[in-house]
N, C-alpha and C. Protein backbone atom coordinates (compact mmCIF):
# COMPACT_ATOMS: atom_id res chain seq x y z
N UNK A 1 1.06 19.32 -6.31
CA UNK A 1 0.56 18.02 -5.90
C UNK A 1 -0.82 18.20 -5.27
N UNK A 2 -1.88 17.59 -5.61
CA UNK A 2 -3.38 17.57 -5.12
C UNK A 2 -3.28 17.18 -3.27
N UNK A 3 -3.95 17.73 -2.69
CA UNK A 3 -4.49 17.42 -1.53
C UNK A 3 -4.89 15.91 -1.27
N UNK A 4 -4.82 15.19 -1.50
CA UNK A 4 -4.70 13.56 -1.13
C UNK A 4 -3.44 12.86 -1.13
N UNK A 5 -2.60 13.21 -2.38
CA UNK A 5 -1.56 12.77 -2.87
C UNK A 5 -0.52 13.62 -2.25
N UNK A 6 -0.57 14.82 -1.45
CA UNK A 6 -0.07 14.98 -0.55
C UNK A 6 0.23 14.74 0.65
N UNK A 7 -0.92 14.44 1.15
CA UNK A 7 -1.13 13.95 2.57
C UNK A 7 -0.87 12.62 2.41
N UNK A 8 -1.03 11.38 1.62
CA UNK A 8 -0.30 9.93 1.51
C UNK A 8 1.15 10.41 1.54
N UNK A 9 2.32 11.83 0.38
CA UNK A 9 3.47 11.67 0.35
C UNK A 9 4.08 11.63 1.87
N UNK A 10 3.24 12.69 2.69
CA UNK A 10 3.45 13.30 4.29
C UNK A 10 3.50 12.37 5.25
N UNK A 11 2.50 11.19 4.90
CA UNK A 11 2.44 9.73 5.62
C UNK A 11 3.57 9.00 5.50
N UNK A 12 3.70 8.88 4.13
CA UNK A 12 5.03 7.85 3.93
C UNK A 12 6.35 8.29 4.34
N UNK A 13 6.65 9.64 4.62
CA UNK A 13 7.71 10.11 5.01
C UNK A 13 7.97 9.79 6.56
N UNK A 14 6.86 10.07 7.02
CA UNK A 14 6.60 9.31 8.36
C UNK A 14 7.12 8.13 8.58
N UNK A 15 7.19 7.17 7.58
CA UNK A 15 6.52 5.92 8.35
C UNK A 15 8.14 5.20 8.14
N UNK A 16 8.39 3.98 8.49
CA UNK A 16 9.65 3.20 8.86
C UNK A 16 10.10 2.99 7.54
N UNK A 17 9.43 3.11 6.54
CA UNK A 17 9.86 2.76 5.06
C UNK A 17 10.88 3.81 4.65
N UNK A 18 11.79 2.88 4.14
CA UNK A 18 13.00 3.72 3.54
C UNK A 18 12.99 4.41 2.32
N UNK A 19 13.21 5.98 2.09
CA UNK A 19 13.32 7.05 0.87
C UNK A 19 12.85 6.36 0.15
N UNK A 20 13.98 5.28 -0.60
CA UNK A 20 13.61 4.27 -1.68
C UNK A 20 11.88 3.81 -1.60
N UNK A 21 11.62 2.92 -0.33
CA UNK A 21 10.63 2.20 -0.51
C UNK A 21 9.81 3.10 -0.38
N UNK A 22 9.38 4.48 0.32
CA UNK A 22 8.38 5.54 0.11
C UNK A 22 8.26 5.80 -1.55
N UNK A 23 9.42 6.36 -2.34
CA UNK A 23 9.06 6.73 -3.22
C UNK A 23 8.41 5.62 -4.41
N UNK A 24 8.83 4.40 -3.88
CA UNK A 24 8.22 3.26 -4.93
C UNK A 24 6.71 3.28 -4.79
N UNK A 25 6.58 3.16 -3.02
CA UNK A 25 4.87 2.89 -2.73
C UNK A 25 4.49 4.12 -3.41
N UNK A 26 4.98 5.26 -3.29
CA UNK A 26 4.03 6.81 -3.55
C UNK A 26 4.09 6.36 -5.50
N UNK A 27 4.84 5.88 -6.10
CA UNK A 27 4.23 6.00 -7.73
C UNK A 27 3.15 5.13 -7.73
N UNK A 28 2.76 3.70 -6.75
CA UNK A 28 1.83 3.22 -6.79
C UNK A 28 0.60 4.01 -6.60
N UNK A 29 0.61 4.88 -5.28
CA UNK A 29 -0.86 5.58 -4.71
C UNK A 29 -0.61 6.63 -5.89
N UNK A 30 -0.11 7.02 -6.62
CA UNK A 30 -0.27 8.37 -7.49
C UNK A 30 -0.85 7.45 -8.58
N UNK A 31 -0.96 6.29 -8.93
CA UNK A 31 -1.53 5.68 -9.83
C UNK A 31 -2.80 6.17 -9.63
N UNK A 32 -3.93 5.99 -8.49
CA UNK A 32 -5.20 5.77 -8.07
C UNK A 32 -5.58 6.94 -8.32
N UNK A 33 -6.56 7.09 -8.71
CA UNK A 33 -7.34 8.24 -8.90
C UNK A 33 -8.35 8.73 -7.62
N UNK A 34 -7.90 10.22 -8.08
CA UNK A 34 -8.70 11.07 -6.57
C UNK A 34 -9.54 10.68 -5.85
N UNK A 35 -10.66 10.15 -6.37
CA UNK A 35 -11.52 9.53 -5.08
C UNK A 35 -11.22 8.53 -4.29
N UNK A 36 -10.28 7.65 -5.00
CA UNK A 36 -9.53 6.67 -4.14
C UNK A 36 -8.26 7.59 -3.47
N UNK A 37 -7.76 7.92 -3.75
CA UNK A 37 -6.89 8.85 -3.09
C UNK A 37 -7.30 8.90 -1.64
N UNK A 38 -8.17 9.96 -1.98
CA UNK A 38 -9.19 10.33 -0.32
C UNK A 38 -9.03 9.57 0.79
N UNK A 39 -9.80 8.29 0.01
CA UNK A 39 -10.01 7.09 0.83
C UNK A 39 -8.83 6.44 1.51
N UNK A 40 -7.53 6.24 0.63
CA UNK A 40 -6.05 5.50 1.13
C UNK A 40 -6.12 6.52 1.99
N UNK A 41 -5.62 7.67 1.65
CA UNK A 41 -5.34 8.87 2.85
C UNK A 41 -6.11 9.01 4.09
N UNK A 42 -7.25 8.79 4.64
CA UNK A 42 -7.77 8.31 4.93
C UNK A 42 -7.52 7.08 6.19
N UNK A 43 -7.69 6.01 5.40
CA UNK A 43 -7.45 4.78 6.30
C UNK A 43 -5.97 5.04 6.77
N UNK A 44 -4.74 5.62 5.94
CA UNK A 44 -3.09 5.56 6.35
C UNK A 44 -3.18 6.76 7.48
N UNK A 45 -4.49 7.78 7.87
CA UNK A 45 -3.99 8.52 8.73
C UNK A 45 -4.27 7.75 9.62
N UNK A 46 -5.51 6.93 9.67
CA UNK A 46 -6.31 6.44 11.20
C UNK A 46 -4.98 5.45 11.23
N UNK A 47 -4.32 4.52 10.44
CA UNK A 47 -3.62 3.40 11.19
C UNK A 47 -2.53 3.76 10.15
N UNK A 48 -1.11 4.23 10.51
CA UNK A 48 -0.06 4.48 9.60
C UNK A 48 0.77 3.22 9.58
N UNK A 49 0.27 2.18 10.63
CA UNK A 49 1.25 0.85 10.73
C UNK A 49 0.46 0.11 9.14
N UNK A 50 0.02 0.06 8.34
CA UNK A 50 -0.75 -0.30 7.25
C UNK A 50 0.16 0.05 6.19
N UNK A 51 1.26 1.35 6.52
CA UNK A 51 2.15 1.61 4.89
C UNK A 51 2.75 0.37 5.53
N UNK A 52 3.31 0.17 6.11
CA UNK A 52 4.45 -0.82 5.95
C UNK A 52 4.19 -2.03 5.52
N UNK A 53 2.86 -2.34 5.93
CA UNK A 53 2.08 -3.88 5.52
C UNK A 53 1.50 -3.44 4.12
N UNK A 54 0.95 -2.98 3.75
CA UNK A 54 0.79 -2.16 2.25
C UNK A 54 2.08 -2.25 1.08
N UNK A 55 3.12 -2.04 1.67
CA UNK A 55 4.57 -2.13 1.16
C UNK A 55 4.83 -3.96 0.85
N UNK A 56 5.06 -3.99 1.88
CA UNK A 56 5.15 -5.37 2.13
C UNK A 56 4.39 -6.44 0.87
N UNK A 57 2.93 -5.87 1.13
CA UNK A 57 2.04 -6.97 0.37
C UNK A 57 2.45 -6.37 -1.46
N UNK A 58 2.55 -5.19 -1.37
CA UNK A 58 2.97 -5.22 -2.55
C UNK A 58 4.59 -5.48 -3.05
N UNK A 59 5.47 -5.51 -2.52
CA UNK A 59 6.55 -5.96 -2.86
C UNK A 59 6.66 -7.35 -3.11
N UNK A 60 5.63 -8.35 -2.17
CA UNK A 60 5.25 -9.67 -2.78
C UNK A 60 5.08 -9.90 -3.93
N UNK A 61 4.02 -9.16 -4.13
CA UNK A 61 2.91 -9.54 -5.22
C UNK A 61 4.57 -9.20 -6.49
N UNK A 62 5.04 -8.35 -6.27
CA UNK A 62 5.93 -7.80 -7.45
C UNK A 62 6.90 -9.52 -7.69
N UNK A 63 7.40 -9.38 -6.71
CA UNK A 63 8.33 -10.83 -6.30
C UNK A 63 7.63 -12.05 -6.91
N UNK A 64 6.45 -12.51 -6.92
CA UNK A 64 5.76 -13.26 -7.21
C UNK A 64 5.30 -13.35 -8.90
N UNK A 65 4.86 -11.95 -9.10
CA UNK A 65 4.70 -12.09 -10.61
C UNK A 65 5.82 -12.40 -11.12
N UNK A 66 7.20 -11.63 -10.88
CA UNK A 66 8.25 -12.22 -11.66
C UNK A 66 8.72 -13.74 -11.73
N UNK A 67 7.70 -14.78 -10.79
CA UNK A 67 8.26 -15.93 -10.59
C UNK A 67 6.94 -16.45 -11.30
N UNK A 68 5.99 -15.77 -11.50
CA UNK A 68 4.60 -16.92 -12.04
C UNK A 68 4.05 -17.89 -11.03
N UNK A 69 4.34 -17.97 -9.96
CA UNK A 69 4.03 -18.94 -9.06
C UNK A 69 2.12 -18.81 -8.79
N UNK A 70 2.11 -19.44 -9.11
CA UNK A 70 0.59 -19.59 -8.95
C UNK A 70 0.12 -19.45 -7.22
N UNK A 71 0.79 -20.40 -6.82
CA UNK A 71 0.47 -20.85 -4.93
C UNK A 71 0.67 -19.58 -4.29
N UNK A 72 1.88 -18.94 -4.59
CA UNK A 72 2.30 -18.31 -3.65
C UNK A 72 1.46 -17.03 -3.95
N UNK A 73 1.12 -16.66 -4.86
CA UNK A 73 0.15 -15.62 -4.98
C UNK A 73 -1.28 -15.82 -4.14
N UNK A 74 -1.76 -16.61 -4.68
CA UNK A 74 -2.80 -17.33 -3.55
C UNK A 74 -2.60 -16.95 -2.64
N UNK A 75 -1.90 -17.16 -1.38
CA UNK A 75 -1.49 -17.02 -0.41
C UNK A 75 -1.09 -15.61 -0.44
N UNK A 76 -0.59 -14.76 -0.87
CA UNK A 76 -0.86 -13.09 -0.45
C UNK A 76 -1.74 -12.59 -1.07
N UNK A 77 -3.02 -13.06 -1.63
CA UNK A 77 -4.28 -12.87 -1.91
C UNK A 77 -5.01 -13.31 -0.69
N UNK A 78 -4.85 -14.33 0.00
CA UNK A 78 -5.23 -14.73 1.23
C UNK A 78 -5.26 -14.26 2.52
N UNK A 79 -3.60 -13.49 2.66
CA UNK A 79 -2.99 -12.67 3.16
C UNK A 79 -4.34 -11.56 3.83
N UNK A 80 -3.88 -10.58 1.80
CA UNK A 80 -4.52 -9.69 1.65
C UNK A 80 -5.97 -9.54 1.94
N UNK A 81 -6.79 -10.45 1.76
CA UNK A 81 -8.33 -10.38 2.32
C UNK A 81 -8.34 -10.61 3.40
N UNK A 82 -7.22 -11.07 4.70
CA UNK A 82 -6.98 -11.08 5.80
C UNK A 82 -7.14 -9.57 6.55
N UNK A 83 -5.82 -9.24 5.53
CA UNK A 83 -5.70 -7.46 6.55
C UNK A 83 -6.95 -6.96 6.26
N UNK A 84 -7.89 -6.63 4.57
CA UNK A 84 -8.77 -5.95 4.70
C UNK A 84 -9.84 -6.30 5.35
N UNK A 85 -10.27 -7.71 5.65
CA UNK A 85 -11.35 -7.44 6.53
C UNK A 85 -10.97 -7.40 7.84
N UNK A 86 -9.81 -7.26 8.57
CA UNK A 86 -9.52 -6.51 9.36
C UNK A 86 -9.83 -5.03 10.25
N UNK A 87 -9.43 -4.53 8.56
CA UNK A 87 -9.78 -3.21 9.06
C UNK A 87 -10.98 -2.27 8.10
N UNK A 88 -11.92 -3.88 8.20
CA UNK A 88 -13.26 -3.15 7.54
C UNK A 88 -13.01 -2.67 6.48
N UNK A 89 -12.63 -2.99 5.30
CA UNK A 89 -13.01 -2.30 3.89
C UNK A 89 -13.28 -3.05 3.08
């Protein structure tokens, strides 16, 4: 396992998310390619309370596509540009 994609698996093991929900978020971040890698790894060391809201926003978005709902996506798109300019990115 590469040095980014390690240090995200090392985070998520950490964090309040359950086996299950670590290993779902980690096939997501193994999607991203290395230079993004860096970067998640990165922001999840400075603030690790972010996997869980990270989890979260994506378990929506999953919930949501399967419903087509137009609004409610909106709204964790809304969400979502909430947390990131939050924490500056």
């Amino acid at each position: 396992m590469e040095g980014a994609l390690l240090k995200i698996r090392n985070l998520l093991s950490q964090s309040s998310l359950s086996k299950d929900e670590q290993d779902e978020l980690f096939v997501v971040f193994s999607l991203l390619g290395e230079a993004n890698l860096s970067s998640v790894a990165d922001v999840l060391a400075g603030d690790p309370s972010l996997i869980k809201k990270i989890y979260e926003n994506y378990k929506a978005k999953r919930e949501v596509a399967q419903t087509k709902n137009a609004d409610a996506l909106r709204k964790i798109i809304e969400e979502e540009k909430d947390l990131l300019e939050k924490i500056g990115a």
